[in-house]
Protein backbone atom coordinates (compact mmCIF):
# COMPACT_ATOMS: atom_id res chain seq x y z
CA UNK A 1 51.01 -16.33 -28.08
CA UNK A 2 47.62 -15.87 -28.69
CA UNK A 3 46.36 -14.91 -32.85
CA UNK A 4 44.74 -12.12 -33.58
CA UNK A 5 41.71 -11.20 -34.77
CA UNK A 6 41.45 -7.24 -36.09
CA UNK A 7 37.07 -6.85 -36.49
CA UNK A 8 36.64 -3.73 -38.53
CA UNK A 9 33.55 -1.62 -37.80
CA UNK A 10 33.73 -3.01 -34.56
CA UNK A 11 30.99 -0.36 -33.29
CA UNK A 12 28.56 -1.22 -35.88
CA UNK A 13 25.82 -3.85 -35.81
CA UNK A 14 27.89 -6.51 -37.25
CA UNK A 15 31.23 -5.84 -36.24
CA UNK A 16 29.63 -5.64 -32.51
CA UNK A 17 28.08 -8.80 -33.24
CA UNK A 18 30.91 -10.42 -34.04
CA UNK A 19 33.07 -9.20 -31.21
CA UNK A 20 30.03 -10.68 -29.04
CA UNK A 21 30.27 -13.50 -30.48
CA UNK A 22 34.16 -14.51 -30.13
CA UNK A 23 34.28 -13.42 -26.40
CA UNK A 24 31.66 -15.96 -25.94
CA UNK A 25 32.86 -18.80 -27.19
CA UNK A 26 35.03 -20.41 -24.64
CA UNK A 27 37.33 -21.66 -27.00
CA UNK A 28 37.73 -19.08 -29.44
CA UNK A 29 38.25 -16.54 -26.63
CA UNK A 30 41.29 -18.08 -25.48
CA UNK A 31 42.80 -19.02 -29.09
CA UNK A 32 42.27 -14.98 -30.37
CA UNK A 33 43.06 -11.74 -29.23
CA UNK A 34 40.49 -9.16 -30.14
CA UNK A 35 41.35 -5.86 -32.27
CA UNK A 36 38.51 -3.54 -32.57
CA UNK A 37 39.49 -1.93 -36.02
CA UNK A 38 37.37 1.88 -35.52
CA UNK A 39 37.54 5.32 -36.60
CA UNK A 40 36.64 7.12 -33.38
CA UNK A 41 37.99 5.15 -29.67
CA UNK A 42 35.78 7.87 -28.14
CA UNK A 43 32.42 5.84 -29.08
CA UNK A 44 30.77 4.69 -25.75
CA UNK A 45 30.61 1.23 -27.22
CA UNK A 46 34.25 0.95 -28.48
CA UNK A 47 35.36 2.39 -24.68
CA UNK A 48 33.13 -0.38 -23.08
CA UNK A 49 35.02 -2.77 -25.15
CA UNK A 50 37.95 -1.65 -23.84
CA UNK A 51 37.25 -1.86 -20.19
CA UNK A 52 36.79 -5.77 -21.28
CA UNK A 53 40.12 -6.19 -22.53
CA UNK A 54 39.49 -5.74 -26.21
CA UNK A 55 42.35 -3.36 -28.00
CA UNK A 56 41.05 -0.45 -29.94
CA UNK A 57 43.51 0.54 -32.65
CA UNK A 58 43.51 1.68 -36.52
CA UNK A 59 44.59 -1.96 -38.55
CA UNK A 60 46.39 -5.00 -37.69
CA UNK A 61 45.71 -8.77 -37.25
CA UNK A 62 46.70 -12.15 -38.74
CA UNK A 63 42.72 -12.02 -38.97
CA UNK A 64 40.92 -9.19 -40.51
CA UNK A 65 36.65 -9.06 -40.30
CA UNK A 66 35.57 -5.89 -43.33
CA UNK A 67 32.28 -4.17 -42.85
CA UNK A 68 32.15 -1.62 -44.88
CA UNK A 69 28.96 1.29 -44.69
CA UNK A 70 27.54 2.43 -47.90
CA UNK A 71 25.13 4.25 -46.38
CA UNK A 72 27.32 6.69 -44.89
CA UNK A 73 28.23 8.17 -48.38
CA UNK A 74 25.84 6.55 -50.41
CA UNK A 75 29.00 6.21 -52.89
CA UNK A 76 30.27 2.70 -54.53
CA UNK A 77 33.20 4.55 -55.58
CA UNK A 78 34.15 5.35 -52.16
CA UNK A 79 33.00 1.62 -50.75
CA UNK A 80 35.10 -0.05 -53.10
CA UNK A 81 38.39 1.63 -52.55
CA UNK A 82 37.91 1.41 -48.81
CA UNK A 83 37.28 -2.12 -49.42
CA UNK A 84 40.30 -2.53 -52.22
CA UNK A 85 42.40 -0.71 -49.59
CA UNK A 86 42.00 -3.54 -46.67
CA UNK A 87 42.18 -5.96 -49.46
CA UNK A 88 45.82 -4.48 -50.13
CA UNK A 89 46.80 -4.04 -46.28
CA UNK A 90 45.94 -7.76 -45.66
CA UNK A 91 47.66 -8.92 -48.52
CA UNK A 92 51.00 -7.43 -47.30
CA UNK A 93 50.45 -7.88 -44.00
CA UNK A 94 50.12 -11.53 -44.82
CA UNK A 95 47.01 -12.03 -43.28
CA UNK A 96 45.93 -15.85 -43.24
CA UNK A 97 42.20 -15.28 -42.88
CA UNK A 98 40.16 -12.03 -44.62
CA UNK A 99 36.16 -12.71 -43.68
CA UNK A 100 34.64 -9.97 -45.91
CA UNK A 101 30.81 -8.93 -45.84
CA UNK A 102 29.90 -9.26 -49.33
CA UNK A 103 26.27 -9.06 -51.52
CA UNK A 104 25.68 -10.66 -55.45
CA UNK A 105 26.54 -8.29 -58.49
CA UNK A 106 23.25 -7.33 -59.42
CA UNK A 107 23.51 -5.52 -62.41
CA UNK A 108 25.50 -8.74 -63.65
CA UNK A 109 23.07 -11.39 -62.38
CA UNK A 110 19.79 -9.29 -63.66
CA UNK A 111 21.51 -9.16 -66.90
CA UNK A 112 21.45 -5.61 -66.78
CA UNK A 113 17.45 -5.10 -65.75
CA UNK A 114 18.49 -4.20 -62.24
CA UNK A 115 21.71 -1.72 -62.80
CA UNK A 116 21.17 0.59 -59.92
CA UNK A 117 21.50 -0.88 -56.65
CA UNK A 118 25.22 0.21 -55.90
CA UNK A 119 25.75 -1.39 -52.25
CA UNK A 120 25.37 -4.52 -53.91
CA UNK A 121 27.65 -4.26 -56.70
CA UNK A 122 30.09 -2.69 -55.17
CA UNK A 123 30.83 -5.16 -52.42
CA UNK A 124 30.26 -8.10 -55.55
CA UNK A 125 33.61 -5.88 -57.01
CA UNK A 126 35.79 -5.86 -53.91
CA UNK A 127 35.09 -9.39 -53.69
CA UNK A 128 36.03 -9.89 -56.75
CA UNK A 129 39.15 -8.21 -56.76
CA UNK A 130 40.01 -9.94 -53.27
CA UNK A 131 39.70 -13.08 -55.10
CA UNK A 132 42.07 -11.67 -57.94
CA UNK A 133 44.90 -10.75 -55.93
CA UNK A 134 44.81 -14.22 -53.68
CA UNK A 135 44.30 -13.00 -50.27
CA UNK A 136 42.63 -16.06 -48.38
CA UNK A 137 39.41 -15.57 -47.34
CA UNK A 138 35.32 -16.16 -46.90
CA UNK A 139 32.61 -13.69 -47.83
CA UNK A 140 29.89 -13.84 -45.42
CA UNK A 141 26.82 -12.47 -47.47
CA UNK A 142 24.28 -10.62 -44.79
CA UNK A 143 20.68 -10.89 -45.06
CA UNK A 144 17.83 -8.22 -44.76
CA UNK A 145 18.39 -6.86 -41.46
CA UNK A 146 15.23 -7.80 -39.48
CA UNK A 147 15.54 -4.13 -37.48
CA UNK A 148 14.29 -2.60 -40.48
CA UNK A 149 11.24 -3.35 -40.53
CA UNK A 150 10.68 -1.05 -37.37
CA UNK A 151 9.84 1.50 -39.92
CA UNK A 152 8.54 -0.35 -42.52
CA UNK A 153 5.79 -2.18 -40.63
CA UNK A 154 3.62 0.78 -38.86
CA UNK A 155 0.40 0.97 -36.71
CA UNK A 156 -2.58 2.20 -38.31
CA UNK A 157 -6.01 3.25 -37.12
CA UNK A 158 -7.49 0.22 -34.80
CA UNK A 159 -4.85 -0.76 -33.34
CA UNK A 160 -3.86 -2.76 -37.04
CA UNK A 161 -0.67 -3.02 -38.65
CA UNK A 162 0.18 -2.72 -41.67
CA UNK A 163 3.39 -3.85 -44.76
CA UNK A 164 3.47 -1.81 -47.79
CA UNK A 165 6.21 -2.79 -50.40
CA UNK A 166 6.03 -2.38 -54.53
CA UNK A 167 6.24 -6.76 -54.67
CA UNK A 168 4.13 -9.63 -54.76
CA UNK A 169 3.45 -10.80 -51.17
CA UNK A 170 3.76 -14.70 -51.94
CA UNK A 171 6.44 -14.51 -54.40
CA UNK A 172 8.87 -12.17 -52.70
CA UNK A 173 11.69 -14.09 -51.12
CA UNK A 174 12.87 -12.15 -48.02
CA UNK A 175 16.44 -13.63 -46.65
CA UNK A 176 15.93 -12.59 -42.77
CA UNK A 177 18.72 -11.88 -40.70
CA UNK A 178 19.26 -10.37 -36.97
CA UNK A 179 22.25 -8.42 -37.39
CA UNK A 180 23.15 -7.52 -34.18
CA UNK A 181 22.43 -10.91 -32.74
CA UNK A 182 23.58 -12.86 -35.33
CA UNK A 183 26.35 -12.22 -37.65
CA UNK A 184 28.76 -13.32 -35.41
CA UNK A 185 27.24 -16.73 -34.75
CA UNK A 186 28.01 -17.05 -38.65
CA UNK A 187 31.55 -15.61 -38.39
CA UNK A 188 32.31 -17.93 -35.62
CA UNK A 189 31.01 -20.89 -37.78
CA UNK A 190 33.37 -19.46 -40.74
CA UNK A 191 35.97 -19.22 -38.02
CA UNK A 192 35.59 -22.84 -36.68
CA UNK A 193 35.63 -24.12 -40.20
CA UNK A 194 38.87 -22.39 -41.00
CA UNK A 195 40.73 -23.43 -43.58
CA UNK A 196 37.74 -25.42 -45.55
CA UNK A 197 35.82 -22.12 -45.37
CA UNK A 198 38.33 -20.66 -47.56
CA UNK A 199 36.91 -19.09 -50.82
CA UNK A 200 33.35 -19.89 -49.83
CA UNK A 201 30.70 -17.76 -49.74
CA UNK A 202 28.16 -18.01 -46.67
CA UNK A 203 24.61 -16.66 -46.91
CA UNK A 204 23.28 -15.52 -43.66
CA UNK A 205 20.08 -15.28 -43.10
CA UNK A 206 17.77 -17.56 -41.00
CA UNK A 207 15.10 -18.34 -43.38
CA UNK A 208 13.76 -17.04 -46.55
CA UNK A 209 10.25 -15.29 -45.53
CA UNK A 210 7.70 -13.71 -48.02
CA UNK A 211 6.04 -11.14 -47.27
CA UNK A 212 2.42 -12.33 -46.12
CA UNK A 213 4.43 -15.34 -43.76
CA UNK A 214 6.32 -12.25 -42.33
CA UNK A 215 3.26 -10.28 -41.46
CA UNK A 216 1.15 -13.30 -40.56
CA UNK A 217 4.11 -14.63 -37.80
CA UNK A 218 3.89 -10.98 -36.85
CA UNK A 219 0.55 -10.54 -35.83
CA UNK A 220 0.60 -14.37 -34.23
CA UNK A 221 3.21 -12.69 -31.85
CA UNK A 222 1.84 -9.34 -31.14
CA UNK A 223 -1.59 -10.12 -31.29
CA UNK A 224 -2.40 -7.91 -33.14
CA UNK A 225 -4.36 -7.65 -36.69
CA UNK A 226 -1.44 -7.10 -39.53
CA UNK A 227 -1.64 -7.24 -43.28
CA UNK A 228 0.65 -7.22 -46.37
CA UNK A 229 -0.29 -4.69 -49.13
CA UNK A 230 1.80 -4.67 -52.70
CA UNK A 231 1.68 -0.77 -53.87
CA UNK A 232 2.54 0.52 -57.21
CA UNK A 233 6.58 1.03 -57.04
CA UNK A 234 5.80 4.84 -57.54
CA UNK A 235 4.19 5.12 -54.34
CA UNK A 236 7.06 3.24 -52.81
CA UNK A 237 9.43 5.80 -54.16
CA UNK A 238 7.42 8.86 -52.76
CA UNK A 239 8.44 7.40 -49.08
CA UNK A 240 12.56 7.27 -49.55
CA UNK A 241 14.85 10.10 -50.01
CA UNK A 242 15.36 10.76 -53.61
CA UNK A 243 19.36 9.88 -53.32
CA UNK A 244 18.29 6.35 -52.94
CA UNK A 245 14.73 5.85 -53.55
CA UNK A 246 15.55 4.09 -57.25
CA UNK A 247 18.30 1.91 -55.37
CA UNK A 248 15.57 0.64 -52.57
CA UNK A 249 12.80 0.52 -55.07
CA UNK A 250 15.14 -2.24 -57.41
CA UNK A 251 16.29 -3.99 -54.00
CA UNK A 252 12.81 -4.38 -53.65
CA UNK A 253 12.25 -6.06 -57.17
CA UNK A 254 15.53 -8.13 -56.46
CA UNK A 255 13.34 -10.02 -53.42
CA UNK A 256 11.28 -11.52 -56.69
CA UNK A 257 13.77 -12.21 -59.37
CA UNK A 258 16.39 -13.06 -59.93
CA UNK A 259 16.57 -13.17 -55.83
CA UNK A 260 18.54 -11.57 -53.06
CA UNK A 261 21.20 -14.59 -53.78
CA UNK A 262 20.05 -15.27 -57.01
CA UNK A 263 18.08 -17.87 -56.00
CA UNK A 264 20.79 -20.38 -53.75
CA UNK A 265 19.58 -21.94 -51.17
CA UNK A 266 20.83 -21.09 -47.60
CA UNK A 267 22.60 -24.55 -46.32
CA UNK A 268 25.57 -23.74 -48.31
CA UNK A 269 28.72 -23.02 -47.11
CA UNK A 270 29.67 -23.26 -42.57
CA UNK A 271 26.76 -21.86 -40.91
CA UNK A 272 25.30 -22.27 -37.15
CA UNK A 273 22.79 -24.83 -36.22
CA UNK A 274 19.18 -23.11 -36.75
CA UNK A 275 18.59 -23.38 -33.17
CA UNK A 276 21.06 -20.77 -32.65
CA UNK A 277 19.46 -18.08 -34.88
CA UNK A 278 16.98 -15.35 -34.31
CA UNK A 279 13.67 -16.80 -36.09
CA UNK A 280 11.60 -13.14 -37.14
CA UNK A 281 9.23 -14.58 -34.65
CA UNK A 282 11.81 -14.91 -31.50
CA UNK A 283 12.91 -10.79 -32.92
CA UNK A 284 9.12 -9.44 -32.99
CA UNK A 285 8.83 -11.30 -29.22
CA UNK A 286 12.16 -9.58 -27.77
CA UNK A 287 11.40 -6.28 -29.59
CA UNK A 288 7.80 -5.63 -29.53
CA UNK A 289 7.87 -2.61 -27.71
CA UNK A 290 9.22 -0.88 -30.54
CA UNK A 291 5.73 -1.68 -32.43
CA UNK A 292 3.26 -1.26 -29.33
């Protein structure tokens, strides 16, 4: 009888990816049976899962894969209980494997300079408590997502292109990641390395870019002239909705010090061969349409 493997968010960027990634591995495919763990079956992408043979249904697994979405309510308080709730479920449910998407504790790491970027703490707490309550499992730590920077890199007069952010364009350390391509080439790693991947945490990100590298590799793909700019973090602010513009604006200072992973390096912990990543140059090259 095949295991079972319940992905959570399983419409989302991640939770697609992963899904993605399992059905493609030959051997995975045929050791797991995919659960996609979603609030509404009625999404087109959750019924075209379906018609492939993956089972759409509320919780379950001997497997669970947590993504939870800040954004939605822009609430820790509500992200950690969801999070403290699966936690719970997989601990009675005896779940042998919990692979939960998890950031640093900033406000603990910055020694308190840095208190205000929530979506980072609170996944730092539910990992905490996951850890407390001895559920077996891996916290896969995702990068920037490398689709942001549709927005944040924008066509000016000329045909140039230009990066605005409140940091220092060589100093900035940006962890890159394509989350839709590739967070399930780092769950399957995780997977693969099952049990040693227990209790491990597993940055994933491709590379660490700063700033001026990521606007130099873009203009080397696009052809096109692109520059970095640091503005004051004031001016930042006046972009972002006011809900979250401190949050962004200290996730921004975070790329400096003390670092989006407080500084580790990124060869810790399972994690694919490079050469089956999304470089930021291989994501301006399949995406560039969505600059031009």
């Amino acid at each position: 009888m095949s295991k079972i493997i319940a992905v959570f968010g399983a419409s989302g960027n991640q939770g697609g990816s992963v899904i993605r990634a399992l059905r493609n591995d030959a051997t995975l495919s045929k050791e797991f049976k995919i659960r996609a763990v979603t609030r509404d079956v009625n999404k087109d992408s959750i019924v075209a899962l379906t018609k492939e043979g993956v089972e759409a249904v509320v919780y379950g697994g001997l497997l669970a894969d947590h993504f939870p979405d800040f954004w939605e309510t822009f609430s820790a308080d509500t992200e950690i209980s969801q999070g403290k709730a699966v936690a719970d479920a997989c601990k009675n449910a005896g779940v042998k494997h919990l692979i939960f998407s998890s950031l640093i504790n900033v406000t603990e790491t910055s020694k308190g300079r840095l208190p205000n970027i929530a979506h980072f703490d609170g996944k730092a707490k539910v990992e905490t408590y996951i850890r407390e309550i001895g559920v077996p499992a891996t916290f896969v730590m995702p990068g920037v997502f490398m689709s942001g920077y549709f927005d944040l890199i924008r066509e000016g007069e000329g045909g140039s292109y230009s990066l605005a952010l409140p940091v220092d364009g060589k100093k900035a350390q940006i962890p890159l990641l394509d989350a839709a391509g590739d967070t399930g080439q780092f769950v399957r790693a995780i997977i693969q390395d099952y049990p040693a991947s227990v209790g491990k945490q597993v940055r994933a990100a491709v590379d660490y870019y700063t700033p001026e590298r990521l606007v130099a590799e873009f203009s080397e793909v696009l052809g096109r002239p692109a520059s970095f700019m640091q503005i004051p973090a004031e001016m930042f602010k006046s972009f972002l909705p006011p809900p979250v513009a401190q949050e962004i604006l200290e996730n921004m200072f975070l790329f400096e010090d003390p670092g989006y992973y407080a500084g580790a390096t990124l060869s810790e912990g399972p994690r694919p061969d490079v050469k089956e990543l999304t470089s930021w140059k291989d994501f301006v090259l399949a995406n560039k349409v969505r600059w031009l």
